[in-house]
Structures are given as structure tokens and as C-alpha cells.
PDB file of N, CA and C in Angstrom:
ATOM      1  N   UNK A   1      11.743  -7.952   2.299  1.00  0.00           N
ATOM      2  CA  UNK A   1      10.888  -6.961   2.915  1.00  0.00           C
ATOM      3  C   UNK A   1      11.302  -5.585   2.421  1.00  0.00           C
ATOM      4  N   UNK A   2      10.377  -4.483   2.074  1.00  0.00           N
ATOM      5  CA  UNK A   2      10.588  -3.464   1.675  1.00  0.00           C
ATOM      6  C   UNK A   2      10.972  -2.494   3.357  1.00  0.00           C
ATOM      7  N   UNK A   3      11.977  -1.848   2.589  1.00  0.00           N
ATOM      8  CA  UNK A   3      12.612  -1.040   3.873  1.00  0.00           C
ATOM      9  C   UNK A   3      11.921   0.304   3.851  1.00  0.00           C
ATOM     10  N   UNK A   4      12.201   0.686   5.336  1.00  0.00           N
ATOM     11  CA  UNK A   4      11.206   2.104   5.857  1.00  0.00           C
ATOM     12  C   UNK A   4      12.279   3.377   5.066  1.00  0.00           C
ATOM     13  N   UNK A   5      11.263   4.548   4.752  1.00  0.00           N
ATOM     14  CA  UNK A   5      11.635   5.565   3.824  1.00  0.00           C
ATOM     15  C   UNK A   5      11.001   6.788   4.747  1.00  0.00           C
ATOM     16  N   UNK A   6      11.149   7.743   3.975  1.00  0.00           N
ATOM     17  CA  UNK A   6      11.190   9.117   4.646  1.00  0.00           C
ATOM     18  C   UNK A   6       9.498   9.322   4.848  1.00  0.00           C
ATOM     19  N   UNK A   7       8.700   9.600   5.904  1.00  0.00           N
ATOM     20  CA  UNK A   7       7.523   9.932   5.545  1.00  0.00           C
ATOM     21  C   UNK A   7       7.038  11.225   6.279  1.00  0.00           C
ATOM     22  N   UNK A   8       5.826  10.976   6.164  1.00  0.00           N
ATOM     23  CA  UNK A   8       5.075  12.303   6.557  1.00  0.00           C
ATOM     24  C   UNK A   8       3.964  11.601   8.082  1.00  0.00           C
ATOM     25  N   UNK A   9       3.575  12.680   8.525  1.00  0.00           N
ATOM     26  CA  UNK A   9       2.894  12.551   9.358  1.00  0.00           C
ATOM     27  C   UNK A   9       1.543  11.745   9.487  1.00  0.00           C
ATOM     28  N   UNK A  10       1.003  11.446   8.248  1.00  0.00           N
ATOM     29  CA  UNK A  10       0.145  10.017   8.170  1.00  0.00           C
ATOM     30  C   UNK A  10       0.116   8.743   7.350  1.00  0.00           C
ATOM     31  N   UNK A  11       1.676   8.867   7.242  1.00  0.00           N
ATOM     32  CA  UNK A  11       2.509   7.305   6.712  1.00  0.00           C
ATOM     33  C   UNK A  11       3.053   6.779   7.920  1.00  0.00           C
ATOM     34  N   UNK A  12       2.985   5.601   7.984  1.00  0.00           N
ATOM     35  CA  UNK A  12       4.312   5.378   9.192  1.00  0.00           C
ATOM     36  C   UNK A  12       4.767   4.442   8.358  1.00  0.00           C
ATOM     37  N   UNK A  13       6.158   4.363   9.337  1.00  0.00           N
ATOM     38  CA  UNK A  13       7.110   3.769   8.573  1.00  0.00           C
ATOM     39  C   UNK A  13       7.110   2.064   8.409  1.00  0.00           C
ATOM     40  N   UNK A  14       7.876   1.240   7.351  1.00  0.00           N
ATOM     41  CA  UNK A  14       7.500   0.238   7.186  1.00  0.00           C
ATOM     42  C   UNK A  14       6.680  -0.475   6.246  1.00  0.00           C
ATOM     43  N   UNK A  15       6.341  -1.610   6.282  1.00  0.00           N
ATOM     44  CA  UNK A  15       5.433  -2.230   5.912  1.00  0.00           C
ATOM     45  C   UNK A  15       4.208  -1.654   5.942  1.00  0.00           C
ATOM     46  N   UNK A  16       3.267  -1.766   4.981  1.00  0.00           N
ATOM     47  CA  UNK A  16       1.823  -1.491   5.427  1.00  0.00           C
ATOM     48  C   UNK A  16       1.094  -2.520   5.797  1.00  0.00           C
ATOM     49  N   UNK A  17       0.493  -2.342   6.630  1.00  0.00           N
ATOM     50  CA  UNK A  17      -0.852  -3.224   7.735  1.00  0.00           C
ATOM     51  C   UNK A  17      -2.059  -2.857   7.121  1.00  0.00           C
ATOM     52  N   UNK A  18      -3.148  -3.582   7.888  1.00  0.00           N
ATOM     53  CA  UNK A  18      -4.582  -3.615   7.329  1.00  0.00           C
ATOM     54  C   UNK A  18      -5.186  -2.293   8.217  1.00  0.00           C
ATOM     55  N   UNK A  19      -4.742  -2.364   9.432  1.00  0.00           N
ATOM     56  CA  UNK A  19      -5.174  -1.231   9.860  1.00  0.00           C
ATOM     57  C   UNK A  19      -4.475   0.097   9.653  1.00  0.00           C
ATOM     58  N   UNK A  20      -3.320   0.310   9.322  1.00  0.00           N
ATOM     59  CA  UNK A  20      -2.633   1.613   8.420  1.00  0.00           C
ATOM     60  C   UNK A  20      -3.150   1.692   7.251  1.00  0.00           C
ATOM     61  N   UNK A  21      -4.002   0.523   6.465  1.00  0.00           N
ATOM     62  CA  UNK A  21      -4.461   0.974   5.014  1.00  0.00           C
ATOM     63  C   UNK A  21      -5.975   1.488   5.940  1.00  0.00           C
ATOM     64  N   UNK A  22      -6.758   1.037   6.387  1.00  0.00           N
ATOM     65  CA  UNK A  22      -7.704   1.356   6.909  1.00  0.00           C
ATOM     66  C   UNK A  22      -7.826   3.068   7.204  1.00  0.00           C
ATOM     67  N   UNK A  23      -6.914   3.085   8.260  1.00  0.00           N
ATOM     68  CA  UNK A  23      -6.447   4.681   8.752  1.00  0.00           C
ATOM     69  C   UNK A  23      -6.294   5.689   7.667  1.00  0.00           C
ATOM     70  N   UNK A  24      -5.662   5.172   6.854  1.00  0.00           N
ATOM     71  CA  UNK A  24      -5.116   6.078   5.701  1.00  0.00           C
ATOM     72  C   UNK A  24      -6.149   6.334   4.793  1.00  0.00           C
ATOM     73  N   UNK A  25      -6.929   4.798   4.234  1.00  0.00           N
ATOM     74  CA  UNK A  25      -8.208   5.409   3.388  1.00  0.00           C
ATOM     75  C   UNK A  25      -9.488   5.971   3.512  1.00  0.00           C
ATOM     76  N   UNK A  26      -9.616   6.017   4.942  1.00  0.00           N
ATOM     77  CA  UNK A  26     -10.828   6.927   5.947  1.00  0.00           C
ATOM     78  C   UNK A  26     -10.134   8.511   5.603  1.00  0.00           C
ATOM     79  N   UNK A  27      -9.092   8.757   6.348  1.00  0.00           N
ATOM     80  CA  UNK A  27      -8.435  10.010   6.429  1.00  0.00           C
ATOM     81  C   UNK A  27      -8.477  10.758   4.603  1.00  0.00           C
ATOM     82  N   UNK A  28      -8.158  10.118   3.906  1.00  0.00           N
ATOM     83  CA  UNK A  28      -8.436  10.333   2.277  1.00  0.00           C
ATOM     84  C   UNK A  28      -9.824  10.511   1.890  1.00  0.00           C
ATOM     85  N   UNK A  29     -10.592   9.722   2.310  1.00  0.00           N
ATOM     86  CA  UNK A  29     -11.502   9.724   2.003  1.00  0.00           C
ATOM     87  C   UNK A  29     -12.357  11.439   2.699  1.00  0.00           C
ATOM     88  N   UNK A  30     -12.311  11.039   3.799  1.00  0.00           N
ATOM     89  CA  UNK A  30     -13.081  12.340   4.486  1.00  0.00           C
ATOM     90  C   UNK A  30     -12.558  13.920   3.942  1.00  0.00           C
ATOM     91  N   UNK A  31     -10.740  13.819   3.767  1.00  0.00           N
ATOM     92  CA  UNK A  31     -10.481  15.097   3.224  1.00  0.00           C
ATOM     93  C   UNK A  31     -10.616  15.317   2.100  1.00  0.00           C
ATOM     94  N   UNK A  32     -10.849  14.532   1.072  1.00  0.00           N
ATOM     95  CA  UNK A  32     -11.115  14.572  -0.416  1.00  0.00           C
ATOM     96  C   UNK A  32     -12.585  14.734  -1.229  1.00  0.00           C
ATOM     97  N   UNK A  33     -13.580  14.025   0.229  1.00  0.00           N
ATOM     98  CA  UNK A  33     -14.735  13.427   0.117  1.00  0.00           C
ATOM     99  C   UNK A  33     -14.860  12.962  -1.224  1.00  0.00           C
ATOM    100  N   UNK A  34     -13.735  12.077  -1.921  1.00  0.00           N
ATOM    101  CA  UNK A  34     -14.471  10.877  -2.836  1.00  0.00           C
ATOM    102  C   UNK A  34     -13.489   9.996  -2.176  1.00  0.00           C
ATOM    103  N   UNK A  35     -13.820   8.909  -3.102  1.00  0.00           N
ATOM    104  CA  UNK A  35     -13.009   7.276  -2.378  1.00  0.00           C
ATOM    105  C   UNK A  35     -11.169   7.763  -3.246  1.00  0.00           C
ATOM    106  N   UNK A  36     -10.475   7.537  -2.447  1.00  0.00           N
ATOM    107  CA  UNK A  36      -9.051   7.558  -2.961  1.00  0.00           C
ATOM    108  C   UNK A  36      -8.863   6.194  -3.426  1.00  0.00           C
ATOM    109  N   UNK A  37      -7.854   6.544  -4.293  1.00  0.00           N
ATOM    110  CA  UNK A  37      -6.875   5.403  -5.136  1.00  0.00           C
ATOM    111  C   UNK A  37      -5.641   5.888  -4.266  1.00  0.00           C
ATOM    112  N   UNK A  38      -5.417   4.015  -3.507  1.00  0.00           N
ATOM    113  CA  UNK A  38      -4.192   4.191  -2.519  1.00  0.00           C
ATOM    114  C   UNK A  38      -2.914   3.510  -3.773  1.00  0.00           C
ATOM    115  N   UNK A  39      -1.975   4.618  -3.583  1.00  0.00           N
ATOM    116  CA  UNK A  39      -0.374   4.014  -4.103  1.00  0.00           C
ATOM    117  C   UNK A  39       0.189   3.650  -3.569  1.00  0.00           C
ATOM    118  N   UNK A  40       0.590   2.478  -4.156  1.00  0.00           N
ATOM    119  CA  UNK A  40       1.818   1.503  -2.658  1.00  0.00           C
ATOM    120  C   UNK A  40       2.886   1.322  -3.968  1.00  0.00           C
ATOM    121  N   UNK A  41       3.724   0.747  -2.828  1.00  0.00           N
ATOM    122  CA  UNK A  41       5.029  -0.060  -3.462  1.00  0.00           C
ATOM    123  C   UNK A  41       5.122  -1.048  -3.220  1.00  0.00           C
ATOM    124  N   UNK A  42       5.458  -2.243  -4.092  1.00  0.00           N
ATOM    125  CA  UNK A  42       5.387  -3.423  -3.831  1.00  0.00           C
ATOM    126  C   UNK A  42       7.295  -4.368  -4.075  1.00  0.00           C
ATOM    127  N   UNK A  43       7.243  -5.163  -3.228  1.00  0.00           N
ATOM    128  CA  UNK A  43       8.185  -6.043  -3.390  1.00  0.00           C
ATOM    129  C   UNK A  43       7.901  -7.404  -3.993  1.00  0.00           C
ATOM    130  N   UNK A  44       8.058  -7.662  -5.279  1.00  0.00           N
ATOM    131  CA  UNK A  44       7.696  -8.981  -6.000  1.00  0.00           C
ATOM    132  C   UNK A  44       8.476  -9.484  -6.393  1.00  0.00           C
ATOM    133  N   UNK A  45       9.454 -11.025  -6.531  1.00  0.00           N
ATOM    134  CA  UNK A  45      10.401 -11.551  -6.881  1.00  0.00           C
ATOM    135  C   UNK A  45      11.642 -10.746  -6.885  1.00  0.00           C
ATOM    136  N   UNK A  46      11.894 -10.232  -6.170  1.00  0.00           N
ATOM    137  CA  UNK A  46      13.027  -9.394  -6.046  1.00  0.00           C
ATOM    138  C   UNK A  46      13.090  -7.925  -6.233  1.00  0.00           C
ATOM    139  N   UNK A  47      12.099  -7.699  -6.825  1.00  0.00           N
ATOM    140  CA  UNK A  47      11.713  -6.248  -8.043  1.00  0.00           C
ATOM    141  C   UNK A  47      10.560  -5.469  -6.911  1.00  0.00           C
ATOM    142  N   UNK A  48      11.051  -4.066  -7.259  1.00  0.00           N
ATOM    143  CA  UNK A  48      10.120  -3.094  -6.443  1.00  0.00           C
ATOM    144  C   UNK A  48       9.299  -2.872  -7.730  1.00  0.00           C
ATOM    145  N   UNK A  49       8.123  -2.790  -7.212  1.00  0.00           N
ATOM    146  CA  UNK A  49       6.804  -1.991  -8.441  1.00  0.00           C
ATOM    147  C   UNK A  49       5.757  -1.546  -7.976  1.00  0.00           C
ATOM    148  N   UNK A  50       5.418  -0.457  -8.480  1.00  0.00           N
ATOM    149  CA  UNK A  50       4.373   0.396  -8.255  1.00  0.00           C
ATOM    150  C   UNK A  50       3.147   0.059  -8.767  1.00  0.00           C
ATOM    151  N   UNK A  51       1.769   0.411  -7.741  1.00  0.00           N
ATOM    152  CA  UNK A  51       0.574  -0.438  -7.951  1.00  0.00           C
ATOM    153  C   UNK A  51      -0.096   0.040  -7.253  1.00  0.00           C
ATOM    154  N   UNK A  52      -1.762   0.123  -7.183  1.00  0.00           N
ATOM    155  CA  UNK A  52      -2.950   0.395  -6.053  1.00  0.00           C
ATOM    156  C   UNK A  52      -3.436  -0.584  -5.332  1.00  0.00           C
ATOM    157  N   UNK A  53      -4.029  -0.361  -3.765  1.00  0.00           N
ATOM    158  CA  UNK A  53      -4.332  -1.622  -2.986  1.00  0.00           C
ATOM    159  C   UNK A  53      -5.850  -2.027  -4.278  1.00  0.00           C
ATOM    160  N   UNK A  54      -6.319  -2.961  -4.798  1.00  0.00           N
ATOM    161  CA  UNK A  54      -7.467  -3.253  -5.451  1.00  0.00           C
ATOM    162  C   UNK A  54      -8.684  -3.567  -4.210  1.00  0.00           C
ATOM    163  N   UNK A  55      -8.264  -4.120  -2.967  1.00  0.00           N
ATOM    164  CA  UNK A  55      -9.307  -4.526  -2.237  1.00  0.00           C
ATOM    165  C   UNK A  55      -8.578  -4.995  -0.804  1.00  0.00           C
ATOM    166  N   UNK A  56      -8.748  -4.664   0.494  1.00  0.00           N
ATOM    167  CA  UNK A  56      -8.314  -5.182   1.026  1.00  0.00           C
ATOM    168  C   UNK A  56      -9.202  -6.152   1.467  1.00  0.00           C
ATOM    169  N   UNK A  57      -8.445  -7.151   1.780  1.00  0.00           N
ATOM    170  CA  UNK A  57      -9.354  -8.440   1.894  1.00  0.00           C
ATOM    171  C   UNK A  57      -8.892  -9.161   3.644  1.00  0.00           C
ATOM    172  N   UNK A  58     -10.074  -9.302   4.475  1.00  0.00           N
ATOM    173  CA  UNK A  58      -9.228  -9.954   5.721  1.00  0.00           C
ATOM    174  C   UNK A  58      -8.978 -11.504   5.260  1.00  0.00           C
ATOM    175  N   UNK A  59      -7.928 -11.701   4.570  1.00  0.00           N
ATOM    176  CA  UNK A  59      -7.399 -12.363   4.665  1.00  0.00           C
ATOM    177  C   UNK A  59      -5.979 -13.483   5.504  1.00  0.00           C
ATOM    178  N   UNK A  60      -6.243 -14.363   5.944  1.00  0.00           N
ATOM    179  CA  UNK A  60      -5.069 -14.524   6.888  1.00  0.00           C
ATOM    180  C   UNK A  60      -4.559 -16.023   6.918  1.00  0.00           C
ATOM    181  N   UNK A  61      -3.813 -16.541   6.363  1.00  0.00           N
ATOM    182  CA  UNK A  61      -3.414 -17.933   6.093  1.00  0.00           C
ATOM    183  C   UNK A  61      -2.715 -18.327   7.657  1.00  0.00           C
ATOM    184  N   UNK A  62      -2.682 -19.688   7.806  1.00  0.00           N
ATOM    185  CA  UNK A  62      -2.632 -20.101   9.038  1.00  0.00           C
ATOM    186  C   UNK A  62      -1.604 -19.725  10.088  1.00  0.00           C
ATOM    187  N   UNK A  63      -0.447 -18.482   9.422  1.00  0.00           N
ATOM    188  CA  UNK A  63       0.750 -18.290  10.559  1.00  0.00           C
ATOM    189  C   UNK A  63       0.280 -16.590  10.956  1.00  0.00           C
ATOM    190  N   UNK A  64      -1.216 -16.270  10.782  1.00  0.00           N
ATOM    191  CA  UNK A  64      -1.542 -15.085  10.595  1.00  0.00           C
ATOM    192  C   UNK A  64      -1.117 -14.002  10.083  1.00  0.00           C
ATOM    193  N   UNK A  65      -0.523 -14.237   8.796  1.00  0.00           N
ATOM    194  CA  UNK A  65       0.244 -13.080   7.958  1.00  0.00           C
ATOM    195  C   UNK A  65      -0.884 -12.109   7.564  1.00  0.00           C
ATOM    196  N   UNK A  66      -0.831 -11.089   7.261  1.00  0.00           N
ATOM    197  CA  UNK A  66      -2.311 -10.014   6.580  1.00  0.00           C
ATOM    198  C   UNK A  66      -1.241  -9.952   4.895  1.00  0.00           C
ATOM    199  N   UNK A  67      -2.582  -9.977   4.109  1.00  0.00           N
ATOM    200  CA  UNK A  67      -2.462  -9.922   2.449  1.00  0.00           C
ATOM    201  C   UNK A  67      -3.139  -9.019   1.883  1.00  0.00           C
ATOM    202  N   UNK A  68      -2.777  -8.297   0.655  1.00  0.00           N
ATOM    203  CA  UNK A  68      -3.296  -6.961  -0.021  1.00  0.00           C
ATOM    204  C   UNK A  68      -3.411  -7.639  -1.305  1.00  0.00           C
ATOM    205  N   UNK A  69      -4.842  -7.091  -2.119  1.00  0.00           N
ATOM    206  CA  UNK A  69      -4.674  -7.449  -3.331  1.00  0.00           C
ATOM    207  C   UNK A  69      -4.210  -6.273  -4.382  1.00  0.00           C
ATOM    208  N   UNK A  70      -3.127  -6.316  -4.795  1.00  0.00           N
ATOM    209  CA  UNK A  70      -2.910  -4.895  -5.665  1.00  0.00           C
ATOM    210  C   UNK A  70      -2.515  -5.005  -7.070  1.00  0.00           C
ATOM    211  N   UNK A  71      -3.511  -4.033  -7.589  1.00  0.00           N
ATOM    212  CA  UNK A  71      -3.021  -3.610  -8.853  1.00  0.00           C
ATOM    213  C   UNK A  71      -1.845  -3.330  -9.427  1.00  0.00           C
ATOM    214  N   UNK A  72      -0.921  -3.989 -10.268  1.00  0.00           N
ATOM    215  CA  UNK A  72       0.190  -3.463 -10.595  1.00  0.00           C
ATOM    216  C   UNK A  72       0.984  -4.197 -12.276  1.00  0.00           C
ATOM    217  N   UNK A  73       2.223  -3.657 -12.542  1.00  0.00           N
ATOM    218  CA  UNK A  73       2.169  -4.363 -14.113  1.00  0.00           C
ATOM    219  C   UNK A  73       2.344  -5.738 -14.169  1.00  0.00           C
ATOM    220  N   UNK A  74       2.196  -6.598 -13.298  1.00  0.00           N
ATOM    221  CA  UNK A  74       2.000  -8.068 -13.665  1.00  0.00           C
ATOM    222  C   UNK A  74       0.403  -8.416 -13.537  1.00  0.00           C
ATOM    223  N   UNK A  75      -0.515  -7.560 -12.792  1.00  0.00           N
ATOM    224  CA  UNK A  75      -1.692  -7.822 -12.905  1.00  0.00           C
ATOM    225  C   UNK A  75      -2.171  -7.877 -11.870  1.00  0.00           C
ATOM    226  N   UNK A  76      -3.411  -8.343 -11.478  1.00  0.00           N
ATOM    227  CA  UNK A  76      -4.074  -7.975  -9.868  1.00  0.00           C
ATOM    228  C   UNK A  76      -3.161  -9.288  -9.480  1.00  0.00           C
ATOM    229  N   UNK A  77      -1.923  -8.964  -7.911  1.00  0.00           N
ATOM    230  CA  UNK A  77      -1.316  -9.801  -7.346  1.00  0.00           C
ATOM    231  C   UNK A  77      -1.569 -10.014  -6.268  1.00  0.00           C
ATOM    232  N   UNK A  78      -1.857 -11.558  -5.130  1.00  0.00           N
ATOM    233  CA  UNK A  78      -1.542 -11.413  -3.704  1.00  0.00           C
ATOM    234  C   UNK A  78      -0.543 -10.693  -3.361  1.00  0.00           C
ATOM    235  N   UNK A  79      -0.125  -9.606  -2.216  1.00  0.00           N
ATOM    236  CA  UNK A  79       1.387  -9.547  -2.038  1.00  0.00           C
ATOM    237  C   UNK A  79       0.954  -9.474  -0.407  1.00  0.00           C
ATOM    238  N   UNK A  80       1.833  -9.931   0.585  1.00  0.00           N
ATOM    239  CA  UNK A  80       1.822  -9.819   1.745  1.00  0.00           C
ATOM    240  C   UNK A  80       2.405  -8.890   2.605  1.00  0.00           C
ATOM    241  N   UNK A  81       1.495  -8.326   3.733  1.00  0.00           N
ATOM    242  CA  UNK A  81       1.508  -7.356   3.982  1.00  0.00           C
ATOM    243  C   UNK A  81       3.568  -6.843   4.368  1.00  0.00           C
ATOM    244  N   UNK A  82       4.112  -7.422   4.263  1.00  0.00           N
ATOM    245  CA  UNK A  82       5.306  -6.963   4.789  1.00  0.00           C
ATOM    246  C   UNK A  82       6.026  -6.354   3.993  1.00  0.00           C
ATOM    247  N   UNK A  83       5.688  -6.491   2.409  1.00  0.00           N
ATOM    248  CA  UNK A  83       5.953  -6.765   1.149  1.00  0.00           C
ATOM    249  C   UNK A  83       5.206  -5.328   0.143  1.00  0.00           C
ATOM    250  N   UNK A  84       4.711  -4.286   1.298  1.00  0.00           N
ATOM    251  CA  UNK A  84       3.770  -3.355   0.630  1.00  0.00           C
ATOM    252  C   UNK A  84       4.423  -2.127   1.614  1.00  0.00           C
ATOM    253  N   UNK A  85       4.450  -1.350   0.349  1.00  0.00           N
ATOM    254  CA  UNK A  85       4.606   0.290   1.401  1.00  0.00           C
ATOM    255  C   UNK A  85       3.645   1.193   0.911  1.00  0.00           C
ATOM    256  N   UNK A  86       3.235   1.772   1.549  1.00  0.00           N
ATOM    257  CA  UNK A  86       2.273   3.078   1.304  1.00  0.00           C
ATOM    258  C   UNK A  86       2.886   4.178   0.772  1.00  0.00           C
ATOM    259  N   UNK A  87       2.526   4.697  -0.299  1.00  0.00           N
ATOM    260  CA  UNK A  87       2.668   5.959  -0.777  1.00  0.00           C
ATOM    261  C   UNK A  87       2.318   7.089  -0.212  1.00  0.00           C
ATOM    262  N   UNK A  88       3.298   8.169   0.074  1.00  0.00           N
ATOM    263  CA  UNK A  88       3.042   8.959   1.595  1.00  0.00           C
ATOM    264  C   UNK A  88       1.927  10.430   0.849  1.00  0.00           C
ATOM    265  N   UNK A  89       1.751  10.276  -0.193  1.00  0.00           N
ATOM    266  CA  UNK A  89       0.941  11.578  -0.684  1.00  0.00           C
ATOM    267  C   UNK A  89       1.572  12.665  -0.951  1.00  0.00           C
ATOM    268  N   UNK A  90       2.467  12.875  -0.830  1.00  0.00           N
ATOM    269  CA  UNK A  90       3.475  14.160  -1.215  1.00  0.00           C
ATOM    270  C   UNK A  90       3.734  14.627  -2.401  1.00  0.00           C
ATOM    271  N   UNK A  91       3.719  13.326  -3.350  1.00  0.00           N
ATOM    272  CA  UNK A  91       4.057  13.187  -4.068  1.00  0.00           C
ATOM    273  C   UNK A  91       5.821  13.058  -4.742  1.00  0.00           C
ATOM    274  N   UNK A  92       6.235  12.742  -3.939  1.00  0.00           N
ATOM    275  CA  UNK A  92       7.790  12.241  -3.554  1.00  0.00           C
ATOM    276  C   UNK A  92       7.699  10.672  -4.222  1.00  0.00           C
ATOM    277  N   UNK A  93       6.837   9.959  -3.651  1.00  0.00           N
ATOM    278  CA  UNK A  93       6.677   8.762  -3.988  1.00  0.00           C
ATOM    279  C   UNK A  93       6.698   8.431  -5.916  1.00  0.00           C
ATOM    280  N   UNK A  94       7.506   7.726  -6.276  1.00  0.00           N
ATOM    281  CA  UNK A  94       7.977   7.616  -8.043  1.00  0.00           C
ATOM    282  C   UNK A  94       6.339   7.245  -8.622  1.00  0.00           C
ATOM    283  N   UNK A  95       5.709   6.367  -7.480  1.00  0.00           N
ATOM    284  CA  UNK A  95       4.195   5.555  -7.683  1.00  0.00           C
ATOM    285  C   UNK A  95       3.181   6.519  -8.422  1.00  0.00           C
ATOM    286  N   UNK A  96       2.878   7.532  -7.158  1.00  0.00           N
ATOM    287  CA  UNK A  96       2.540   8.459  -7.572  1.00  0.00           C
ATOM    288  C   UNK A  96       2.286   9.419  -8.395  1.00  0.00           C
ATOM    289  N   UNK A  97       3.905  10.008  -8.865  1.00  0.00           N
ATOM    290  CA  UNK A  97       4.184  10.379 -10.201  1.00  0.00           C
ATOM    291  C   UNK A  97       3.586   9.640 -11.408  1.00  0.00           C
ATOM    292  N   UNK A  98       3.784   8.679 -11.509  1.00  0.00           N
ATOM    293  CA  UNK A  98       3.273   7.747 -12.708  1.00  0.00           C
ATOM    294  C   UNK A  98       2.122   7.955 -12.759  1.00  0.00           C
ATOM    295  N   UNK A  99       1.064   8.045 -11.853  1.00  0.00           N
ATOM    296  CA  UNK A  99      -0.300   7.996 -12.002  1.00  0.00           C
ATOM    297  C   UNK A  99      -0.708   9.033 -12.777  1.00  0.00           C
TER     298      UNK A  99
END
């Protein structure tokens, strides 16, 4: 599980959820008025990597876990929600930078 980091007032800490990506890409959206490209961080085989949510999907396999599909350098991946952090917009985030 990716561990909680320093954030700002419309990151919370942790994992990202379906309804914190929700929250977050309304709030982007309305102050930017175009659609944002969300940056997360991902935890994959051991390795942190940087990537965009591609779609959130209600997805939910039978122990009700929530799943993100994201863009990143192995390619569009399932990763589960516990397994994803949000990029807080500051631009602090390394994700970010790269873009």
C-alpha cells in the first residue's frame, strides 16, 4: 500500500477512492473549466510509478475492493484503489513534474 504524504487542502491523505477521484475531478474541472488530466502515483510489483487515472470504472470484484484504470510506463494497468495516490496539484508531486 502506498503511504500517506504531505498534502493540501483538496488531497486527503492515503489511498485514493472513487469518490476522492470524483471530488477532485469536478473541483478541476469547474476551476479550470476544461476536463483535467488527474496525476496519481501508483504502487505496481513493488515499484512506485507515475501515471493518469484513464477512466474510472465502477468496478468491484467480489470482496468489494474499488479499481482505477491508469495510464502509466507499463501501459493502461488495473491498479486497486489502495495502490493509487493522488497528485496534490502543487506541483511537489515528481508525477506532475514529468508531465
Amino acid at each position: 500500500m502506498i503511504s500517506a504524504h504531505n498534502s493540501t487542502e483538496r488531497v486527503q491523505l492515503g489511498p485514493l477512492t472513487h469518490r476522492a477521484y470524483t471530488g477532485h475531478f469536478v473541483s478541476e474541472a469547474l476551476e479550470t473549466g476544461r476536463t483535467p488530466v488527474v496525476h496519481v502515483q501508483i504502487r505496481r510489483r513493488g515499484a512506485t510509478l507515475c501515471g493518469t487515472v484513464a477512466e474510472m470504472v465502477e468496478l468491484f470484484d467480489q470482496s468489494g475492493r474499488e479499481w482505477f484504470k491508469v495510464d502509466c510506463a507499463l501501459g493502461r494497468v488495473w491498479v486497486e484503489s489502495k495502490n493509487v495516490r493522488l497528485c496534490s496539484g502543487d506541483g511537489r508531486c515528481t508525477c506532475e513534474v514529468r508531465a
